[in-house]
Protein backbone atom coordinates (compact mmCIF):
# COMPACT_ATOMS: atom_id res chain seq x y z
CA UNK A 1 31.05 143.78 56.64
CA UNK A 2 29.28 144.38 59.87
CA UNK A 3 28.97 147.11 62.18
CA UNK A 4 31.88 145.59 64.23
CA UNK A 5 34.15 145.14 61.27
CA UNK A 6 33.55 149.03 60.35
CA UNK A 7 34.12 150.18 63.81
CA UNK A 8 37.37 147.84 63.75
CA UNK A 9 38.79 149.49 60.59
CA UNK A 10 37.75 152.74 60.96
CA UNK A 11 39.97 152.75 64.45
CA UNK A 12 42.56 150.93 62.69
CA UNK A 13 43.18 153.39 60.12
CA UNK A 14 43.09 156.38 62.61
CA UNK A 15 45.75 154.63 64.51
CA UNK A 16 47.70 154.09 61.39
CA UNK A 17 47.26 158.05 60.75
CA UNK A 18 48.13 159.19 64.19
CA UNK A 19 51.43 157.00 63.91
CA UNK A 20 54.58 156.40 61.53
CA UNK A 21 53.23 154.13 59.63
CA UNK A 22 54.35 154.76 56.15
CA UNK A 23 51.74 152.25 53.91
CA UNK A 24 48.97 150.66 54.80
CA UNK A 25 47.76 147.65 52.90
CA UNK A 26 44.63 146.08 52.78
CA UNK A 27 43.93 142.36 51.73
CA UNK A 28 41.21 139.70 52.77
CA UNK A 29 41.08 135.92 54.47
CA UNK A 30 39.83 133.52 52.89
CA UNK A 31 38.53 133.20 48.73
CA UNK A 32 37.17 136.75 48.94
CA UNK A 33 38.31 140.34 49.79
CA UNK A 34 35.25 141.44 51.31
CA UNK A 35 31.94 140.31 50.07
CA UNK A 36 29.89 143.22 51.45
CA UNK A 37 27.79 144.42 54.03
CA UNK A 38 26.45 142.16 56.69
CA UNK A 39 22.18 141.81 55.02
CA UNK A 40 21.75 139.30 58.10
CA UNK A 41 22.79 142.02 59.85
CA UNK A 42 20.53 144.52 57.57
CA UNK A 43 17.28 142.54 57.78
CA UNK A 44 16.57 143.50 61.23
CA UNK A 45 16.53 147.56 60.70
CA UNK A 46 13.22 147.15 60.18
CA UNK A 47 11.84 148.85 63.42
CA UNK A 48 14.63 151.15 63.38
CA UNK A 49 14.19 154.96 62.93
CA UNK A 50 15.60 157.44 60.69
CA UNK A 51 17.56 158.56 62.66
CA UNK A 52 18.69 155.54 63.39
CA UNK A 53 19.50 154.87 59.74
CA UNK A 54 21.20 157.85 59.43
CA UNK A 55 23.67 157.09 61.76
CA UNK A 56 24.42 153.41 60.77
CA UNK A 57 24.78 155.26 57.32
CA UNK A 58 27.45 157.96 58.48
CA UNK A 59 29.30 155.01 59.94
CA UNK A 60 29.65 153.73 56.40
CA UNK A 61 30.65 157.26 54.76
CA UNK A 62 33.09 157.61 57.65
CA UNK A 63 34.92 154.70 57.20
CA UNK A 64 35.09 155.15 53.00
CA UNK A 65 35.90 158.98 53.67
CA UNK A 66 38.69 158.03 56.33
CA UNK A 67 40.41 155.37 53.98
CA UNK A 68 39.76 158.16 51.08
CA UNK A 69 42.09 160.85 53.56
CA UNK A 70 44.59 158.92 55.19
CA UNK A 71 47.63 160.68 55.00
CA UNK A 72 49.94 157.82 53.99
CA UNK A 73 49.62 155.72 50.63
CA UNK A 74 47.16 152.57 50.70
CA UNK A 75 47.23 149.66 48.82
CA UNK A 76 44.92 147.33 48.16
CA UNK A 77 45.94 143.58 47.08
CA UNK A 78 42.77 141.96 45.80
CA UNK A 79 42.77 138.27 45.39
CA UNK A 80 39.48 137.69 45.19
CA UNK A 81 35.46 138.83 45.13
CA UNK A 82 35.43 142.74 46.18
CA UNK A 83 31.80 143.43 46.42
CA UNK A 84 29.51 146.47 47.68
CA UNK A 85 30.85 147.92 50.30
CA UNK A 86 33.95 145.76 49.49
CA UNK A 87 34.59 147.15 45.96
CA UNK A 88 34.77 150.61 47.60
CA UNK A 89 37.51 149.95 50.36
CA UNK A 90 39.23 147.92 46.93
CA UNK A 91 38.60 150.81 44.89
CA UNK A 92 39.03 153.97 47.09
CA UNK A 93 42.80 152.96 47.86
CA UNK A 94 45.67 154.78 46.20
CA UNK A 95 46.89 151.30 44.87
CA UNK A 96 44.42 148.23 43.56
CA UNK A 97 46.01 145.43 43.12
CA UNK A 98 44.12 142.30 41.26
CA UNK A 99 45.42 138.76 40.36
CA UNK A 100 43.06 137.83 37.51
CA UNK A 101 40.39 135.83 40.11
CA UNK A 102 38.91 139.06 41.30
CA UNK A 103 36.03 140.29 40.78
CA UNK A 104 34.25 143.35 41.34
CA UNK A 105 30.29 144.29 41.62
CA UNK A 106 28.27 146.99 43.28
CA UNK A 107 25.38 144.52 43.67
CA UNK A 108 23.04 146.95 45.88
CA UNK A 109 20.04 146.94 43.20
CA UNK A 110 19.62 143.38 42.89
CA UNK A 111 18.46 143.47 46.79
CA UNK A 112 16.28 146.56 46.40
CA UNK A 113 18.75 148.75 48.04
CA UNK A 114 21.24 151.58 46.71
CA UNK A 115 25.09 152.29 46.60
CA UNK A 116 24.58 155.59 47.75
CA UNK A 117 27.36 156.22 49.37
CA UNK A 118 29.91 153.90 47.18
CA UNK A 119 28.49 155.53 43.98
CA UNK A 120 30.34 159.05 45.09
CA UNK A 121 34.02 157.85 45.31
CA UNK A 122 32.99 156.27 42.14
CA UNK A 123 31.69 159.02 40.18
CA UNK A 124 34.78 160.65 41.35
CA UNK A 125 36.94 157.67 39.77
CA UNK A 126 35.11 156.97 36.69
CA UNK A 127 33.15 159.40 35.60
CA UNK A 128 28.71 159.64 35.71
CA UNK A 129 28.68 157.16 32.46
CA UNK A 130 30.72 154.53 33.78
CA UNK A 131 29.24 154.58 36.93
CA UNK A 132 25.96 154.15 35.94
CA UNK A 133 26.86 151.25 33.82
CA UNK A 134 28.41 149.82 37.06
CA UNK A 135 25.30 150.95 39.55
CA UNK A 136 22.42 150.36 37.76
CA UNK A 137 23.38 147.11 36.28
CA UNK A 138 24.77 145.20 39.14
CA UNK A 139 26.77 143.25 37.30
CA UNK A 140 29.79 141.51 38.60
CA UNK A 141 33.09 142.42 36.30
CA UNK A 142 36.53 141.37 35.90
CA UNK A 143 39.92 142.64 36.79
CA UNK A 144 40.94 143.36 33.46
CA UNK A 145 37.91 145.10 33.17
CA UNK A 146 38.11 146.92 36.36
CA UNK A 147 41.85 147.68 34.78
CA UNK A 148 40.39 149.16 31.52
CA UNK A 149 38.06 151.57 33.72
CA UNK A 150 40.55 152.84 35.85
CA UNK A 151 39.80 151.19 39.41
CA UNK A 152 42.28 148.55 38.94
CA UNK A 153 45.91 149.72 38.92
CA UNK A 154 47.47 146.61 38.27
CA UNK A 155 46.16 142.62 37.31
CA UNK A 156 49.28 140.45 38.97
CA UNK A 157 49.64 136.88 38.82
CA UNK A 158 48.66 135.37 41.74
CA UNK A 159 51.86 133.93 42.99
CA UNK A 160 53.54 137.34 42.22
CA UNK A 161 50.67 140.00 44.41
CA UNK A 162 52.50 139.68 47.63
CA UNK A 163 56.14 140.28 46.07
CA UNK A 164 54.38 143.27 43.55
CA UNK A 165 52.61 144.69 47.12
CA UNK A 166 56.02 145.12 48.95
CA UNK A 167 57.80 146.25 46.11
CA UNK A 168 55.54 149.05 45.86
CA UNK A 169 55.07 149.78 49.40
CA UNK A 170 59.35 150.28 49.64
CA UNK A 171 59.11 152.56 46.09
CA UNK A 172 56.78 154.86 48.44
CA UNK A 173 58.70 154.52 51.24
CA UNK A 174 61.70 155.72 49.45
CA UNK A 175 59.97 159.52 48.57
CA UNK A 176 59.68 161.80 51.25
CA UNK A 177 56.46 160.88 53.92
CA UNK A 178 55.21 164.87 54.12
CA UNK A 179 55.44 165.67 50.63
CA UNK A 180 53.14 161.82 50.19
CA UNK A 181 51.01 163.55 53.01
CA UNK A 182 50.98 166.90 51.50
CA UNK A 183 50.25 165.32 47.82
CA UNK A 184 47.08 163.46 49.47
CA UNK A 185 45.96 166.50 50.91
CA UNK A 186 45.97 168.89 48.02
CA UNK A 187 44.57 165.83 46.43
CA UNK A 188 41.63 165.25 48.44
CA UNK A 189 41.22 169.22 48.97
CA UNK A 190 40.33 169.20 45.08
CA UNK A 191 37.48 167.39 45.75
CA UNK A 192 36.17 168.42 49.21
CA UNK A 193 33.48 170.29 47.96
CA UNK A 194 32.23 167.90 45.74
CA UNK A 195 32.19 164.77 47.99
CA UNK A 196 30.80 166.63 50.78
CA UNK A 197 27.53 167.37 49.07
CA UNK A 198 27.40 164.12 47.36
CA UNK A 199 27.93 162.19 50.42
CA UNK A 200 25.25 164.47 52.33
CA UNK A 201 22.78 163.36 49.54
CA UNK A 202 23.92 159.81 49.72
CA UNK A 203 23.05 159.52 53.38
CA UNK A 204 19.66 160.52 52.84
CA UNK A 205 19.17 158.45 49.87
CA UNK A 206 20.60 155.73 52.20
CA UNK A 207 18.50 155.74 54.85
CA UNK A 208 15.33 156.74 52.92
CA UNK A 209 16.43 153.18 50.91
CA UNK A 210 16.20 151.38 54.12
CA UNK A 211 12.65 151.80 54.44
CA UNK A 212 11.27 150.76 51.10
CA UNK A 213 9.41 148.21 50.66
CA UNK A 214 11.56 146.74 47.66
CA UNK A 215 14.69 146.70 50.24
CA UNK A 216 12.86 144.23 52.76
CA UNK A 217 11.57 142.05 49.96
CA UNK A 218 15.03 141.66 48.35
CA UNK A 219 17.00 141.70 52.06
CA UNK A 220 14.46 138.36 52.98
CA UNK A 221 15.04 136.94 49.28
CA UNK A 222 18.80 136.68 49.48
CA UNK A 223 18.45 135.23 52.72
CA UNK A 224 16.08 132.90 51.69
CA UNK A 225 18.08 132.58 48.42
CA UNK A 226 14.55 132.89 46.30
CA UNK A 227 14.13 135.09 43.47
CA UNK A 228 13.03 138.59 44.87
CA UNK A 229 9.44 139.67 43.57
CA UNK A 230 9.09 143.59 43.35
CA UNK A 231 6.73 145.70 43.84
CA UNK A 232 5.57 147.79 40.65
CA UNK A 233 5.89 151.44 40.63
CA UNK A 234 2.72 153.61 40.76
């Protein structure tokens, strides 16, 4: 998930809004559903300023926030790895759906960065316990586990995801598109309050991330695919 890519979905979704379009679904090409942010992409921010940061940052919380308040149902069909950044456009739809092969992770630690901005919708899903469990490990989990904790809404066989994805999408179509609008609205009115100030914290944490010395040093060992070595705290 590069710059381009966000830009890309971030218009395609405001199309989507500004038309008649009554679902939107989400899936991925290829083995995975979207294995995360571009760190090729990532390793050159070194000489970049805050600033800078920040606004390669908002671009991020835009595009979770705008998938978060489109006024029509989304669904996601997940066939594969959802990681990072990918877990949260998996997650944040209305409708996950898994065949047993995906997996899950909100890696960010284990390159010396953060899932700031990720770790509000999450909160917001899960709850501060779960999410930490989730964040702080890194681990990668299963569907059925992503199932049991609430970001999954369905594990479908994977010769049955397609046929389970339009079945749903003509059960929404059949209810009424303004009170689906409306319902998302009140919905994401509950928690405008919350996710503003969490996502105003997250950029900074975001950016401030960025600069660390812990972030180049894992960025260059994943590229390099060598184990990272970190920095102790003082």
């Amino acid at each position: 998930m590069n710059s381009e890519m966000q830009v890309e979905l971030i218009a395609a979704m405001e199309d989507a809004g500004a038309s008649n379009c009554r679902v939107l679904v989400f899936t991925g090409a290829g083995e995975a559903f979207c294995s995360g942010l571009d760190l090729s992409g990532l390793k050159g921010m070194g000489g970049e300023t805050d600033l800078e940061h920040r606004v390669d940052a908002a671009r991020i919380a835009r595009l979770l926030r705008t998938l978060y308040e489109l006024p029509m149902p989304t669904i996601a069909a997940v066939h594969g790895p959802a990681i990072g950044g990918g877990a949260g456009l998996a997650t944040i739809c209305d409708f996950t759906l898994a065949t047993p092969a995906a997996r899950f992770g909100f890696t960010e630690t284990r390159i010396g960065f953060i899932p700031a901005i990720v770790s509000a919708f999450l909160a917001l899903q899960i709850g501060d316990k779960r999410s930490r469990d989730l964040l702080l490990t890194s681990r990668i989990f299963a569907a059925e586990e992503a199932f049991r904790l609430g970001l999954v809404t369905e594990v479908i066989a994977p010769e049955d995801l397609l046929g389970r994805v339009q079945s749903l999408a003509e059960t929404l179509i059949a209810n009424s598109p303004q009170a689906l609008a409306a319902t998302k609205r009140l919905l994401a009115a509950q928690n405008k309050a919350w996710l503003d100030a969490a996502i105003e914290a997250a950029l900074a944490a975001n950016a401030e991330a960025r600069e660390t010395a812990d972030f180049h040093e894992g960025v260059s060992a994943f590229l390099e695919k060598r184990k990272p070595v970190w920095k102790r705290n003082s």
